[in-house]
N, C-alpha and C. Protein backbone atom coordinates (compact mmCIF):
# COMPACT_ATOMS: atom_id res chain seq x y z
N UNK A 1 2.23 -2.30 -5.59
CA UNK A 1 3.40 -2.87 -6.23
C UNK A 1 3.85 -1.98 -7.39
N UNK A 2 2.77 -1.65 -8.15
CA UNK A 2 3.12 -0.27 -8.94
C UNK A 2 4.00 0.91 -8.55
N UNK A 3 3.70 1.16 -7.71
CA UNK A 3 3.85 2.45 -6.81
C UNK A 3 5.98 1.73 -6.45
N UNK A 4 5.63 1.05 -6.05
CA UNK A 4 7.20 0.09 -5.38
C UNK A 4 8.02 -0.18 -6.87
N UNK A 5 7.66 -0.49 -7.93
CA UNK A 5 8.38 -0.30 -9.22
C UNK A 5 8.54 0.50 -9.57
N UNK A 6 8.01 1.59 -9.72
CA UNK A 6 7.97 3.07 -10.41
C UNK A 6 9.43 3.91 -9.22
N UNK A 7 9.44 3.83 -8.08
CA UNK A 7 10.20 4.12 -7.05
C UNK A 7 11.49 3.41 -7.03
N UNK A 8 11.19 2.06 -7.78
CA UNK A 8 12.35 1.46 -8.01
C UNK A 8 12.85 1.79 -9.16
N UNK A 9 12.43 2.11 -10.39
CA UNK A 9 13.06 2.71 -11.03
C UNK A 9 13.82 3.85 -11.09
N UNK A 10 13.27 4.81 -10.41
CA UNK A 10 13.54 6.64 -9.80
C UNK A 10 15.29 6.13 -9.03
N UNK A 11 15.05 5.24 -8.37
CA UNK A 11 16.34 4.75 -7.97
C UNK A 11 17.48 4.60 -8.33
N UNK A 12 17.09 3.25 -9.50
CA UNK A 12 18.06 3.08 -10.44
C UNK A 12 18.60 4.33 -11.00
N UNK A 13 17.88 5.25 -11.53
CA UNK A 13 17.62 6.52 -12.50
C UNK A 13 18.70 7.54 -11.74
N UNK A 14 18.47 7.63 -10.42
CA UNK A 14 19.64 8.24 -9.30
C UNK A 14 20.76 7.82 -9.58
N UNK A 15 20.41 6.74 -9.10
CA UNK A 15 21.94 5.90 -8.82
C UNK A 15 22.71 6.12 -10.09
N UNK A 16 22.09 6.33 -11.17
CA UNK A 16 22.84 5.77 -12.36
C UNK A 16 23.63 7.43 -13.30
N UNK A 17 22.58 7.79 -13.20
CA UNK A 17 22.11 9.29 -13.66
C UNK A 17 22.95 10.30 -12.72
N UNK A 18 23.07 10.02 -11.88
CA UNK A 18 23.73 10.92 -10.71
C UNK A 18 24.38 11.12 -9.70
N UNK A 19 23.94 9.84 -9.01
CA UNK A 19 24.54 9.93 -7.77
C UNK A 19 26.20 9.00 -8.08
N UNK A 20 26.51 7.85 -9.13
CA UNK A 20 27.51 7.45 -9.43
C UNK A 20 28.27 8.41 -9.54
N UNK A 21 28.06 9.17 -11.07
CA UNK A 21 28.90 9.70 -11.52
C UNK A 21 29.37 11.06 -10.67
N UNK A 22 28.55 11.60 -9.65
CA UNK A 22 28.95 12.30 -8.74
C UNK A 22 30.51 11.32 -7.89
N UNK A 23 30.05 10.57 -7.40
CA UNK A 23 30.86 10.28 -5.66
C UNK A 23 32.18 9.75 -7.13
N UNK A 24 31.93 9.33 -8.23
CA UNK A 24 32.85 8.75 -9.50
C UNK A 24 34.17 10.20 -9.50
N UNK A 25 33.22 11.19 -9.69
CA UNK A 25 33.85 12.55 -10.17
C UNK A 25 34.43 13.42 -8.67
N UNK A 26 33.85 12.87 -7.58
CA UNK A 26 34.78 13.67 -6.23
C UNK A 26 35.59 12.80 -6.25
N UNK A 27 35.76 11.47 -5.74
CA UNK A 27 36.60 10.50 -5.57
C UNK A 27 37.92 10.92 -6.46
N UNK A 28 37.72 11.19 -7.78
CA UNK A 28 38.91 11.51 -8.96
C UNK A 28 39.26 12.85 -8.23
N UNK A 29 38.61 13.68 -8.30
CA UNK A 29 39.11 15.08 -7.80
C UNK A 29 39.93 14.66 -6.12
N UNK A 30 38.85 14.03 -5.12
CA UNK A 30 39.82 13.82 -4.19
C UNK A 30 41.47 13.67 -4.68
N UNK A 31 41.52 12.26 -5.15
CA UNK A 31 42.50 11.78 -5.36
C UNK A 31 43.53 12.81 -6.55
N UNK A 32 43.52 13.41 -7.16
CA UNK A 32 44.43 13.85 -7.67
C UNK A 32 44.84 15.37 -6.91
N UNK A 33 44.39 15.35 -5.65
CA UNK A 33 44.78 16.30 -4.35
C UNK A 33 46.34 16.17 -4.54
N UNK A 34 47.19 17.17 -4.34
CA UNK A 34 48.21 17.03 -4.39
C UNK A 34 49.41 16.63 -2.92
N UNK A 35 49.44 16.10 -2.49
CA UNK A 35 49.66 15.29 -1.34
C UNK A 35 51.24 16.41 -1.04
N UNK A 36 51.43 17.42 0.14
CA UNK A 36 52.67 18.40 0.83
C UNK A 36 53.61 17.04 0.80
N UNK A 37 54.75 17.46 0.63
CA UNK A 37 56.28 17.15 0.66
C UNK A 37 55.94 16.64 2.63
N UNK A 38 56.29 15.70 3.33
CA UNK A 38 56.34 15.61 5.16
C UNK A 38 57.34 16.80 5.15
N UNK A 39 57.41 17.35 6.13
CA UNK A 39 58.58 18.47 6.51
C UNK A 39 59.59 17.98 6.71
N UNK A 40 60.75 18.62 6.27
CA UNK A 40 62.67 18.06 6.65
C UNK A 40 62.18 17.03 8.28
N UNK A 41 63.31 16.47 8.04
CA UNK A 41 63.33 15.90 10.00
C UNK A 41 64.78 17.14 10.13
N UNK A 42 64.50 17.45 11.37
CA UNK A 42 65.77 18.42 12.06
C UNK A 42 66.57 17.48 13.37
N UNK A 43 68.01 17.64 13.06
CA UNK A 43 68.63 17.26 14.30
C UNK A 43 69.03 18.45 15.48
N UNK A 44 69.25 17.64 16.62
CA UNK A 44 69.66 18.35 17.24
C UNK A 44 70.84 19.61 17.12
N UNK A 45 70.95 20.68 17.32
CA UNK A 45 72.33 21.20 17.45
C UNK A 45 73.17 20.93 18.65
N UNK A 46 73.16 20.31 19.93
CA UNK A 46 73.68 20.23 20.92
C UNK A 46 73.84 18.40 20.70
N UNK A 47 75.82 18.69 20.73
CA UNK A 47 75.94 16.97 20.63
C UNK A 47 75.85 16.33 22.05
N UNK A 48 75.83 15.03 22.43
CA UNK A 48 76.67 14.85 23.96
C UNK A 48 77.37 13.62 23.17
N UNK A 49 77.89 13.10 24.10
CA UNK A 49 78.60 11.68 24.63
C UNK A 49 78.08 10.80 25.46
N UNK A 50 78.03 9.67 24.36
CA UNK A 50 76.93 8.31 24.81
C UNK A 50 77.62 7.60 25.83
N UNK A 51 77.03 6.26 26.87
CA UNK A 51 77.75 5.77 27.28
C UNK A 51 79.29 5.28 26.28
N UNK A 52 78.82 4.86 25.34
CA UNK A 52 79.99 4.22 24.22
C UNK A 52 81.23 5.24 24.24
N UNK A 53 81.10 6.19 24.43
CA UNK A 53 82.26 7.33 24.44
C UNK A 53 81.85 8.19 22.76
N UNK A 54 80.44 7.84 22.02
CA UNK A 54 80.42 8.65 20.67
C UNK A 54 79.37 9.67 20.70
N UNK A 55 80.25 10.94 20.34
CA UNK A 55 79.51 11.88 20.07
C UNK A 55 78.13 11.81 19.25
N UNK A 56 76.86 11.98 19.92
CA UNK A 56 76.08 12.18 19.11
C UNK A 56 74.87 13.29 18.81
N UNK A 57 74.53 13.26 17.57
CA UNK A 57 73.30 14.34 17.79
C UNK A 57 72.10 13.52 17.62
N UNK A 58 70.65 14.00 18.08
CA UNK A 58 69.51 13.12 18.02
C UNK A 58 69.08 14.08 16.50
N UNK A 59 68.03 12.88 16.43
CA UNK A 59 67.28 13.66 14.98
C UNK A 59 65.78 13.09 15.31
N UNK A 60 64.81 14.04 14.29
CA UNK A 60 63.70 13.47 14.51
C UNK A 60 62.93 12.52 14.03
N UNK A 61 64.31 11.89 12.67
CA UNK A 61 63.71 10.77 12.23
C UNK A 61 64.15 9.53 12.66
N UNK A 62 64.89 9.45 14.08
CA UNK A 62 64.96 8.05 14.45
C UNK A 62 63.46 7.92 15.80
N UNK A 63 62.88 6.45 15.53
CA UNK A 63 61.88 6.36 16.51
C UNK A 63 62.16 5.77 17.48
N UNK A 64 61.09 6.49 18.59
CA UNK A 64 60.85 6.95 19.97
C UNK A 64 61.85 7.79 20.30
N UNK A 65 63.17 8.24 19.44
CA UNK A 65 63.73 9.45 20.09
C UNK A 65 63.09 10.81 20.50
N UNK A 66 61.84 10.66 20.30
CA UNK A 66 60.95 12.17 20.46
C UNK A 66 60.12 11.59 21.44
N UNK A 67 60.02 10.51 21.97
CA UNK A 67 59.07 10.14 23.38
C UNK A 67 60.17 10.43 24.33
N UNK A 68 61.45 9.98 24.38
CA UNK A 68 62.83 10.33 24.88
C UNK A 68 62.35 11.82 25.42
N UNK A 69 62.74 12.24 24.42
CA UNK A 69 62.68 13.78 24.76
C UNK A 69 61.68 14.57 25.31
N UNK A 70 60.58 14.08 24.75
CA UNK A 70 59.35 14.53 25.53
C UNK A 70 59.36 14.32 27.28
N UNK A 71 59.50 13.33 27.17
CA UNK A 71 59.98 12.66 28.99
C UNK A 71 60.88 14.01 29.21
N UNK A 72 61.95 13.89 28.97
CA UNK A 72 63.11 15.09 29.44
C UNK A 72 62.56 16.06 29.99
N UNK A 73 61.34 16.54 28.97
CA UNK A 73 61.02 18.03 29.06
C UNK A 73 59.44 18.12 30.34
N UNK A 74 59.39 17.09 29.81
CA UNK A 74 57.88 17.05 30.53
C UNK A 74 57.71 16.20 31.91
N UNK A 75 58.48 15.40 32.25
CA UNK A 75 58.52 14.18 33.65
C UNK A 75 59.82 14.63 34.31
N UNK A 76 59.37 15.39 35.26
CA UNK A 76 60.35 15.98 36.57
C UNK A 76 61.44 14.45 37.16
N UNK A 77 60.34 13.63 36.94
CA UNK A 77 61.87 12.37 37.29
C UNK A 77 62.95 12.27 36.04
N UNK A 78 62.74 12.89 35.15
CA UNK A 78 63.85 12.56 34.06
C UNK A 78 64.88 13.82 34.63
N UNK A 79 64.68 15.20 34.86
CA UNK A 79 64.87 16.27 34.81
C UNK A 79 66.47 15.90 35.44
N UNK A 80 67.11 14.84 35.84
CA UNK A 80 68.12 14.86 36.65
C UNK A 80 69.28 14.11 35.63
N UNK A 81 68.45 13.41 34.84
CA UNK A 81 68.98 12.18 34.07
C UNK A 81 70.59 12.92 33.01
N UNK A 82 71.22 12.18 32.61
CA UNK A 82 72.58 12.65 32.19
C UNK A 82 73.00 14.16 32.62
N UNK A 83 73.75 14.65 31.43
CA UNK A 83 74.34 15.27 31.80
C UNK A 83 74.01 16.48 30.87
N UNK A 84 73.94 17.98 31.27
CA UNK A 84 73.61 19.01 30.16
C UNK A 84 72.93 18.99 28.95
N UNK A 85 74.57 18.65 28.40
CA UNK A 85 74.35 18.51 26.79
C UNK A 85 73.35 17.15 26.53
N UNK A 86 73.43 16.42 27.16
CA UNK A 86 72.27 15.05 26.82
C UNK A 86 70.95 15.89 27.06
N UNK A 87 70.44 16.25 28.43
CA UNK A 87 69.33 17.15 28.47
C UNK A 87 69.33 17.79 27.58
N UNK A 88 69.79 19.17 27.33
CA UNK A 88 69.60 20.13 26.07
C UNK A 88 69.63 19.72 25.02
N UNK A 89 69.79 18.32 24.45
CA UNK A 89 69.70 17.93 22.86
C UNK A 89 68.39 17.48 23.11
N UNK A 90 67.38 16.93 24.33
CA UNK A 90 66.58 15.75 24.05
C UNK A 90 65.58 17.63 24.13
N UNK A 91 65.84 18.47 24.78
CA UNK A 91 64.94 19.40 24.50
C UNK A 91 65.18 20.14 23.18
N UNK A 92 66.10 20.32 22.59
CA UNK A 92 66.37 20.43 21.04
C UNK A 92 65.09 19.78 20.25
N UNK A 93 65.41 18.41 20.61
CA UNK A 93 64.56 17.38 19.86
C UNK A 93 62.95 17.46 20.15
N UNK A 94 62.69 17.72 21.52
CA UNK A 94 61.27 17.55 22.13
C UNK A 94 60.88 19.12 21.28
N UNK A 95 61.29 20.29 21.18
CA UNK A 95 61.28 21.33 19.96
C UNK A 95 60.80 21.17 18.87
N UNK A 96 61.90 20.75 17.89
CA UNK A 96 61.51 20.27 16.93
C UNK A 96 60.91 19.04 16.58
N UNK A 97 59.83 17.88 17.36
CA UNK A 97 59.44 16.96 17.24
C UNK A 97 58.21 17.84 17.20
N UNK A 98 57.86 19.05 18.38
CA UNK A 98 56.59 19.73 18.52
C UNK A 98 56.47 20.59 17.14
N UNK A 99 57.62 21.11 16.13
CA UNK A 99 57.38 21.94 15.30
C UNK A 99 57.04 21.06 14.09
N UNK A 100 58.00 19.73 13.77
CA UNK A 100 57.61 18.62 12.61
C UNK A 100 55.74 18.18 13.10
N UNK A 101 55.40 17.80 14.19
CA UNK A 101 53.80 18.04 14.37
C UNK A 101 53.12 18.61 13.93
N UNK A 102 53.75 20.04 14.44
CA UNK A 102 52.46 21.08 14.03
C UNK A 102 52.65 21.09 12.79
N UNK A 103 53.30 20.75 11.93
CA UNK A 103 53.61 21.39 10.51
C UNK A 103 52.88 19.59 9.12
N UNK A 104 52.85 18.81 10.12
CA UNK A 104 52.14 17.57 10.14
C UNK A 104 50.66 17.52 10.06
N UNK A 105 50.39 18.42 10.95
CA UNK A 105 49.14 18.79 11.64
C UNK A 105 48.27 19.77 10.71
N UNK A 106 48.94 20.64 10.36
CA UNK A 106 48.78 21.69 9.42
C UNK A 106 48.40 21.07 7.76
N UNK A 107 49.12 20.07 7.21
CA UNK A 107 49.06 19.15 6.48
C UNK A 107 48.01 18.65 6.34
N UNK A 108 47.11 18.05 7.25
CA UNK A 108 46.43 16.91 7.26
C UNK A 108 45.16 17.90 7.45
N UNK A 109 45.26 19.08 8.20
CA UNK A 109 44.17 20.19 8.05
C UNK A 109 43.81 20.26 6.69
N UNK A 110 44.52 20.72 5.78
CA UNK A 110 44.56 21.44 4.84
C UNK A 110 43.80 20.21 3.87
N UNK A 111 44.46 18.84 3.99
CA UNK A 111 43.95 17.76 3.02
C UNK A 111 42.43 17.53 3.22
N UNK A 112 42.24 17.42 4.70
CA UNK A 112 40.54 17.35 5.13
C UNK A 112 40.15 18.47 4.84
N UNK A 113 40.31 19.68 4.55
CA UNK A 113 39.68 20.73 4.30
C UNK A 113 39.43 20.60 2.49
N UNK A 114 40.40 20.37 2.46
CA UNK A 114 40.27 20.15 0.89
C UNK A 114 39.17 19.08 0.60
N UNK A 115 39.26 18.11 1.32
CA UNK A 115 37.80 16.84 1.11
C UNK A 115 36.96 17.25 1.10
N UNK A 116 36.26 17.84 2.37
CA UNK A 116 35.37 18.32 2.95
C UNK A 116 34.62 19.59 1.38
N UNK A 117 35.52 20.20 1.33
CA UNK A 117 34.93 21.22 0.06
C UNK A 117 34.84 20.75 -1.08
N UNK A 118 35.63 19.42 -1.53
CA UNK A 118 35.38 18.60 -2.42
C UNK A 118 34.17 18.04 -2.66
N UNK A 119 33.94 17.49 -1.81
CA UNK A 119 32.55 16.67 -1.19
C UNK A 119 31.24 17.76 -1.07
N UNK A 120 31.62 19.02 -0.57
CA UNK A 120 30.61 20.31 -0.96
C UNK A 120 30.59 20.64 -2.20
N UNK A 121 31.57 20.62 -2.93
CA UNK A 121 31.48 21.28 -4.31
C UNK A 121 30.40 19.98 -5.16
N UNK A 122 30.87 18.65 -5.18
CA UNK A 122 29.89 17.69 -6.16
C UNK A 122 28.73 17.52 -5.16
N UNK A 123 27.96 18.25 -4.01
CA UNK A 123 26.76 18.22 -3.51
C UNK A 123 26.87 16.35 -2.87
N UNK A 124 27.56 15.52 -2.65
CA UNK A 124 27.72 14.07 -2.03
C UNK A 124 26.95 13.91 -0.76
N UNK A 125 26.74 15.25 0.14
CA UNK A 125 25.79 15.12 1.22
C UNK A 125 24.42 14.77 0.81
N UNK A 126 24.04 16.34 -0.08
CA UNK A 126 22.80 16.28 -0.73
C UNK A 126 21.89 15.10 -1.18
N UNK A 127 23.18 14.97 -2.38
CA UNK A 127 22.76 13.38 -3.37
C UNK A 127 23.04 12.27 -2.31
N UNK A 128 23.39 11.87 -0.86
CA UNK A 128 23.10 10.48 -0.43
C UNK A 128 22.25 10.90 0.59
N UNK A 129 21.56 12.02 0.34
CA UNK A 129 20.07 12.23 1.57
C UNK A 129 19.22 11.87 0.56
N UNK A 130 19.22 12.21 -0.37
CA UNK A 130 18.06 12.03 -1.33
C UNK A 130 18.10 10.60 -1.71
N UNK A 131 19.53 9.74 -1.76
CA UNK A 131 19.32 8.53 -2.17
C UNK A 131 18.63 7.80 -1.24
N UNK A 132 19.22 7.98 -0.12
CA UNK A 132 18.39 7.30 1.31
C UNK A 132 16.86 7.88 1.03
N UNK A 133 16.62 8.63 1.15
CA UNK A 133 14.78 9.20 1.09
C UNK A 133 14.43 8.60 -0.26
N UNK A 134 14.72 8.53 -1.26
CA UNK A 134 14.08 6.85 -2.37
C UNK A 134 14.20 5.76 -1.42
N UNK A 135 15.53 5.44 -1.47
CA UNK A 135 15.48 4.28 -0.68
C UNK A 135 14.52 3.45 0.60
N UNK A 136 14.41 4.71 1.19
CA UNK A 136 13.27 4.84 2.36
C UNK A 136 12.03 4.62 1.70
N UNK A 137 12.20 5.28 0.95
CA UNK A 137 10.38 5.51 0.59
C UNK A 137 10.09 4.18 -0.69
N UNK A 138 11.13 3.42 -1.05
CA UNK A 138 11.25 2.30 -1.75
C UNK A 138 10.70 1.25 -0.72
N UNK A 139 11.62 1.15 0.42
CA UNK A 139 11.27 0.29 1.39
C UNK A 139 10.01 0.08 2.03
N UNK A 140 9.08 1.31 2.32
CA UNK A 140 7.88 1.53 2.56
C UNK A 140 6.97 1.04 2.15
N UNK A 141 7.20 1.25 0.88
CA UNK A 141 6.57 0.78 -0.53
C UNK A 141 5.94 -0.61 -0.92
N UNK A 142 7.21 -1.46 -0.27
CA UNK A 142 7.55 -3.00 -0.31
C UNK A 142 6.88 -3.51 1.13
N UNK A 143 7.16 -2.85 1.75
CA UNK A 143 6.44 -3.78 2.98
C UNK A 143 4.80 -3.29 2.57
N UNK A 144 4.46 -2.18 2.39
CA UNK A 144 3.01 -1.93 2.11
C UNK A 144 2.56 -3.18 1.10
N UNK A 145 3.45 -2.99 -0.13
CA UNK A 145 2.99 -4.11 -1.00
C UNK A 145 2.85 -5.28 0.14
N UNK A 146 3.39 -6.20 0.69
CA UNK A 146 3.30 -7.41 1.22
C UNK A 146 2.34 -7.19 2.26
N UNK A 147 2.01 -6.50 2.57
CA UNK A 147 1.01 -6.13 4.33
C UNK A 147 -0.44 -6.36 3.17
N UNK A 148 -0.52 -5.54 1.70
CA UNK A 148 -1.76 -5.66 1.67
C UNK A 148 -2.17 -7.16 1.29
N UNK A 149 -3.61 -7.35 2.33
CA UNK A 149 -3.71 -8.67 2.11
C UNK A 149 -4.78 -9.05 0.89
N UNK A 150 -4.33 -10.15 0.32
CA UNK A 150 -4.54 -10.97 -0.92
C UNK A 150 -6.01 -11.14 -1.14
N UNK A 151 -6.95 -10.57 -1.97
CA UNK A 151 -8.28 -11.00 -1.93
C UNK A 151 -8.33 -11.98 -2.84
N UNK A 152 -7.72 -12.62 -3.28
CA UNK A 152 -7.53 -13.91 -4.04
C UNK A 152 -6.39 -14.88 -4.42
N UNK A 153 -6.58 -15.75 -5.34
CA UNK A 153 -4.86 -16.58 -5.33
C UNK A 153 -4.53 -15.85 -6.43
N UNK A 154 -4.87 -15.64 -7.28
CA UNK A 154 -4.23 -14.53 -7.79
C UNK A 154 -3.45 -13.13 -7.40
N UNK A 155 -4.27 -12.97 -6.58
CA UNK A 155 -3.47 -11.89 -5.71
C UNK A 155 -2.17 -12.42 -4.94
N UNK A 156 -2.28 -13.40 -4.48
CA UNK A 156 -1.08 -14.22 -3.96
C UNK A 156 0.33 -14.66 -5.15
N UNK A 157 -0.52 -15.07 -6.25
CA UNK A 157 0.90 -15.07 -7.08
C UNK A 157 1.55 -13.85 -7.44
N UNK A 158 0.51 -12.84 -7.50
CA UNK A 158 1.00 -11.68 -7.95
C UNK A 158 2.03 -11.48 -6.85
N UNK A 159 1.84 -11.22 -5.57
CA UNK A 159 2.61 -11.28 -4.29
C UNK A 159 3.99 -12.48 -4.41
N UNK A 160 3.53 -13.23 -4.59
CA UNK A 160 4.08 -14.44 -4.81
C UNK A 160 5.36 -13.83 -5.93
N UNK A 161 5.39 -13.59 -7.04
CA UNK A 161 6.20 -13.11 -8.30
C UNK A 161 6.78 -11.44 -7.76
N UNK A 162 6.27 -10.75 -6.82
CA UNK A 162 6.68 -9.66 -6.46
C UNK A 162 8.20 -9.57 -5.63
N UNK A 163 7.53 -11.00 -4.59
CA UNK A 163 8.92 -11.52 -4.16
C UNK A 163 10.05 -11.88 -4.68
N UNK A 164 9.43 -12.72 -5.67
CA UNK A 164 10.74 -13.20 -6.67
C UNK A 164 11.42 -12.17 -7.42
N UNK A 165 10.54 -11.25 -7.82
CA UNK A 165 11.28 -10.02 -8.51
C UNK A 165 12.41 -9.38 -7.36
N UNK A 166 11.87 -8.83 -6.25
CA UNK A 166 12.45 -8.31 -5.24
C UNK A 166 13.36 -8.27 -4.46
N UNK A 167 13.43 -9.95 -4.30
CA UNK A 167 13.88 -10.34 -2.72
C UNK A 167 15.25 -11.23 -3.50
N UNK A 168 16.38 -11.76 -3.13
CA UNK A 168 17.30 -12.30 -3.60
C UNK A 168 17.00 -14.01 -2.97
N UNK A 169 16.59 -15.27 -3.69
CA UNK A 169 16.51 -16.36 -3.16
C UNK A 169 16.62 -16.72 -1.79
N UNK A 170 17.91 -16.15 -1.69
CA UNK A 170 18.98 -16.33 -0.33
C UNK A 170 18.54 -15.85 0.71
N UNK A 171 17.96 -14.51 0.07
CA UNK A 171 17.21 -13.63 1.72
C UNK A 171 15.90 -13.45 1.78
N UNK A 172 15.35 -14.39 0.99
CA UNK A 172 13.61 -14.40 1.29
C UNK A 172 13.40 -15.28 2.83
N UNK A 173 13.11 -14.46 3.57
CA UNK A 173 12.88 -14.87 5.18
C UNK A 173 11.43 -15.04 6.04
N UNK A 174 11.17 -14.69 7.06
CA UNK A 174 10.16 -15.42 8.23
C UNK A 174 9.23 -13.64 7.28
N UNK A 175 9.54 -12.49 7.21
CA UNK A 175 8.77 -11.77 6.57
C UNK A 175 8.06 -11.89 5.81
N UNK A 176 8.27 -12.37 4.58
CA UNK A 176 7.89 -12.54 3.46
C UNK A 176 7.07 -14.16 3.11
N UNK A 177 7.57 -15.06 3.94
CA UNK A 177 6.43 -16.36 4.42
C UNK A 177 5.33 -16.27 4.93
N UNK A 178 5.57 -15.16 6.18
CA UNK A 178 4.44 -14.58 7.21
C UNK A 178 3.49 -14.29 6.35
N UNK A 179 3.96 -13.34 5.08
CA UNK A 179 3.10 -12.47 4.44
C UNK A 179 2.26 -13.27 3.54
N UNK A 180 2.42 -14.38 3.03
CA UNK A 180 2.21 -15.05 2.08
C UNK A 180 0.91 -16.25 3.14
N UNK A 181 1.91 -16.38 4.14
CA UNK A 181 1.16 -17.30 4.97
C UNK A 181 -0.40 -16.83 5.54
N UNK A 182 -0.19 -15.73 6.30
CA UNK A 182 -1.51 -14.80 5.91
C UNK A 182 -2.37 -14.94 5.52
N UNK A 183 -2.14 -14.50 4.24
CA UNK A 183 -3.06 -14.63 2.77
C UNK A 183 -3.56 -15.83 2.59
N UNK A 184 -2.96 -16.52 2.40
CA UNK A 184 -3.39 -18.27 2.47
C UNK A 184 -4.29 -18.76 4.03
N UNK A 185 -3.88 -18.18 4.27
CA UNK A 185 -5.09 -18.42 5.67
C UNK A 185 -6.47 -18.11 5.50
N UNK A 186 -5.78 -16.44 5.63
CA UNK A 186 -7.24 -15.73 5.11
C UNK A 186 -8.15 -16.08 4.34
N UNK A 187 -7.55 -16.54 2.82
CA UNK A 187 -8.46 -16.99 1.61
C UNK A 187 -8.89 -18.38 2.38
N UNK A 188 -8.37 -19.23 2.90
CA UNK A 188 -8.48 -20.27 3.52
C UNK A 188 -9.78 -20.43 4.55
N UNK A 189 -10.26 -19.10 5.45
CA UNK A 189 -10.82 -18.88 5.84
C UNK A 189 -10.16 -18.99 7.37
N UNK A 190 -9.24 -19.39 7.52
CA UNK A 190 -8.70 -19.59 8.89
C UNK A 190 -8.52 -18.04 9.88
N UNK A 191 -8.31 -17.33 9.24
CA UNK A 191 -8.50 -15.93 9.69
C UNK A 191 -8.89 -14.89 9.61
């Protein structure tokens, strides 16, 4: 139980000492990343004439006009559909829907790249392997404490008060009864 306090402290001592004010200090750096302008939307240069009789051009900021176009360019059953200038604007558009992407795409590279080295620069891999390996070796600790069995009732309260220190009311379970139950046997002579 010694051994399981002392480990629990080293913890706290992490958590508090280091590993906060780390993920505290990327998180800020994340966030004051400076977030690219989205790229212009581009319209078509090729107008046609709608059923309505109005000239129009497509753009890439009205939606699904770029699934439109994609169809045009890409599904041989569209390939027949209106007339020229309707085709050649929706490939205008299917164009520049592929260039606002890539340039989208490029964006969102650059922001994860930026995390990613963020997250390398304050060591955040490092410091939550090491928190897990306390943690681990905290946990170890605690079941060892409860496995060893009680050579007296004293030893049982001690066990007994280890729990209470440990365990939250709410989630003291069939583990930690077992363990207790045990002991009380044992001293009992039942086992």
């Amino acid at each position: 139980m010694d051994l399981h306090d002392r480990i629990e402290a080293e913890c706290e001592r992490f958590d508090v000492e280091t590993e906060m004010p780390a993920r505290q200090a990327c998180a800020a750096a994340i966030a004051a990343y400076q977030a690219e302008p989205p790229p212009p939307h581009e319209e078509s240069a090729t107008t046609f004439v709608n059923a309505f009789g109005d000239a129009v051009r497509l753009s890439t900021d009205r939606i699904g006009a770029g699934a439109v176009a994609r169809k045009v360019v890409n599904d041989p059953t569209w390939a027949d559909m209106g007339d020229d200038d309707w085709r050649q604007a929706h490939r205008e558009l299917a164009a520049a829907h592929d260039r606002r992407d890539a340039v989208l795409a490029a964006q969102a590279k650059r922001k994860r790249d930026f995390e990613a080295a963020t997250r390398a620069r304050f060591r955040i891999s490092e410091i939550a392997d090491r928190s897990n390996t306390l943690a681990d070796r905290r946990h170890r600790l605690w079941c060892a404490a409860l496995a060893t069995p009680a050579a007296n009732l004293a030893d049982v309260t001690t066990k007994l008060d280890f729990i209470a220190r440990t365990v939250a009311d709410s989630e003291v379970g069939h583990h930690e009864l077992h363990a207790i139950a045990d002991d009380v046997r044992r001293l009992a002579g039942e086992i």
